[in-house]
Protein backbone atom coordinates (compact mmCIF):
# COMPACT_ATOMS: atom_id res chain seq x y z
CA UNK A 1 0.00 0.00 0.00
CA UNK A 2 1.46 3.16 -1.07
CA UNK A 3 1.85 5.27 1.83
CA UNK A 4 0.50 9.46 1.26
CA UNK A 5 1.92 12.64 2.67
CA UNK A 6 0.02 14.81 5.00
CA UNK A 7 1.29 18.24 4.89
CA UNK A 8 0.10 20.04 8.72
CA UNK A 9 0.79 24.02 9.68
CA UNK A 10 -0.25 25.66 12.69
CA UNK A 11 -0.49 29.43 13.37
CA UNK A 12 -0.78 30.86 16.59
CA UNK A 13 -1.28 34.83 17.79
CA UNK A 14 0.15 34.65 21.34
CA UNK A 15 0.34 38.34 23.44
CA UNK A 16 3.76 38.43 24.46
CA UNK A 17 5.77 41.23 26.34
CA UNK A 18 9.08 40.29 23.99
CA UNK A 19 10.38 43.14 22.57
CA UNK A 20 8.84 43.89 18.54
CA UNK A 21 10.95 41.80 15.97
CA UNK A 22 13.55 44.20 14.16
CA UNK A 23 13.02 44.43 10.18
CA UNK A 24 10.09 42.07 10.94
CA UNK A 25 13.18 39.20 10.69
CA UNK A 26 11.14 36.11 11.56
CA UNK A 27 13.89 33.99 14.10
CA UNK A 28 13.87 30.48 14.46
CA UNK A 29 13.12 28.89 17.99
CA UNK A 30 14.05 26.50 19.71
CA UNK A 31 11.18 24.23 18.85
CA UNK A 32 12.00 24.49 15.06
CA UNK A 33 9.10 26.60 14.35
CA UNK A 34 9.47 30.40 13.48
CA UNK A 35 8.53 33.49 15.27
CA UNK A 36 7.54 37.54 14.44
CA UNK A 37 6.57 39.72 16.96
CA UNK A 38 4.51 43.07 16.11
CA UNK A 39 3.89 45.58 17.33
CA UNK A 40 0.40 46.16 19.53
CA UNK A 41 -0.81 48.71 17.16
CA UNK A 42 -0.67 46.04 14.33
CA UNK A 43 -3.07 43.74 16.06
CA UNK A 44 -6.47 44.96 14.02
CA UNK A 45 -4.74 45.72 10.81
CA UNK A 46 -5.17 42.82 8.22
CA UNK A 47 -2.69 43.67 5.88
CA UNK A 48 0.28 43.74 8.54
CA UNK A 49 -1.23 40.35 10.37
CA UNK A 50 -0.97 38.69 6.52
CA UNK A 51 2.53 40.21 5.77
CA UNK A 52 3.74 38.77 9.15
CA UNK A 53 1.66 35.45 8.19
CA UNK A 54 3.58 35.06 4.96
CA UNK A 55 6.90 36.12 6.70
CA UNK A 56 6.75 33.93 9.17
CA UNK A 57 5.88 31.00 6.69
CA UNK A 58 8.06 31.52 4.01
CA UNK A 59 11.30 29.88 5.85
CA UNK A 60 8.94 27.32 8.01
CA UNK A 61 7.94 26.20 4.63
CA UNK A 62 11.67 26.10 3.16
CA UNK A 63 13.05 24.38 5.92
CA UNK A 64 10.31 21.86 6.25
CA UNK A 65 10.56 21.22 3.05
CA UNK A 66 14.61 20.77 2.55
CA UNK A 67 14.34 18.45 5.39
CA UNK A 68 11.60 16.26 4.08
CA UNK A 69 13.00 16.12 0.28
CA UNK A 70 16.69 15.19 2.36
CA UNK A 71 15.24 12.42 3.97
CA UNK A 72 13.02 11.15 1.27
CA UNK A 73 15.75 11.40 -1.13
CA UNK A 74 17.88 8.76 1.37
CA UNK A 75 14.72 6.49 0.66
CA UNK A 76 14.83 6.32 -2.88
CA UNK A 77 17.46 5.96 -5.38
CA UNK A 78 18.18 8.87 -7.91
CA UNK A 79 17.07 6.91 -10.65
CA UNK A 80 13.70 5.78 -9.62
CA UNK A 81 12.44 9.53 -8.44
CA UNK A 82 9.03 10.40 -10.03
CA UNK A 83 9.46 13.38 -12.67
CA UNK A 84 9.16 17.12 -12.00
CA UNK A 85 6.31 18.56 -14.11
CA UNK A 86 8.05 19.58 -17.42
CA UNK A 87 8.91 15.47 -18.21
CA UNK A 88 12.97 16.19 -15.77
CA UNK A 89 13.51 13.76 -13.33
CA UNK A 90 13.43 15.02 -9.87
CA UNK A 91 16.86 17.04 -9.44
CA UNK A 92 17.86 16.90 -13.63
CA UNK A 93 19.50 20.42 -14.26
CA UNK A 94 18.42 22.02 -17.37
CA UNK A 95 20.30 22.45 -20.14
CA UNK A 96 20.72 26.32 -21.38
CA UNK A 97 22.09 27.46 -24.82
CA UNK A 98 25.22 29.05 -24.41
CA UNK A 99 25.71 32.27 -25.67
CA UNK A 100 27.78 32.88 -28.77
């Protein structure tokens, strides 16, 4: 039986007394997860609570995703990988004209 991936991410607004993130730098924690803290006055305003959102998610995603491919890739060898849409084999560089 073939087994399926379940992708899973959580977000959580937590009050915190931690002083406001500088250049809105998400940091890693302990945990693995990541972290952004705004400022109060951002609570109520949608378009700063989405930009933190996708901050925040952009290297949870990367590094969730580097570690899964890294272990999956230990599972099955380089010649039996499924294709990448475009007909490649998972991880075939692509050829590029050179320029005369």
């Amino acid at each position: 039986m073939a087994k399926n991936l379940k992708l899973r991410i959580k977000v959580e607004f937590v009050e915190t007394e931690e002083d406001v993130s500088s250049d809105r730098h998400p940091e890693e924690q302990a945990d693995g997860s990541f972290s952004l803290v705004l400022p109060e006055a951002d609570e109520l305003t949608i378009s700063a609570l989405d930009r933190a959102a996708l901050d925040v998610s952009f290297p949870a995603l990367r590094e969730a995703l580097s570690g899964h491919l890294a272990e999956a890739g230990k599972k099955t060898p380089a010649g039996n990988r499924a294709p990448e849409p475009g007909g490649r084999p998972a991880g075939a560089s692509v050829r590029r004209p050179s320029g005369r």
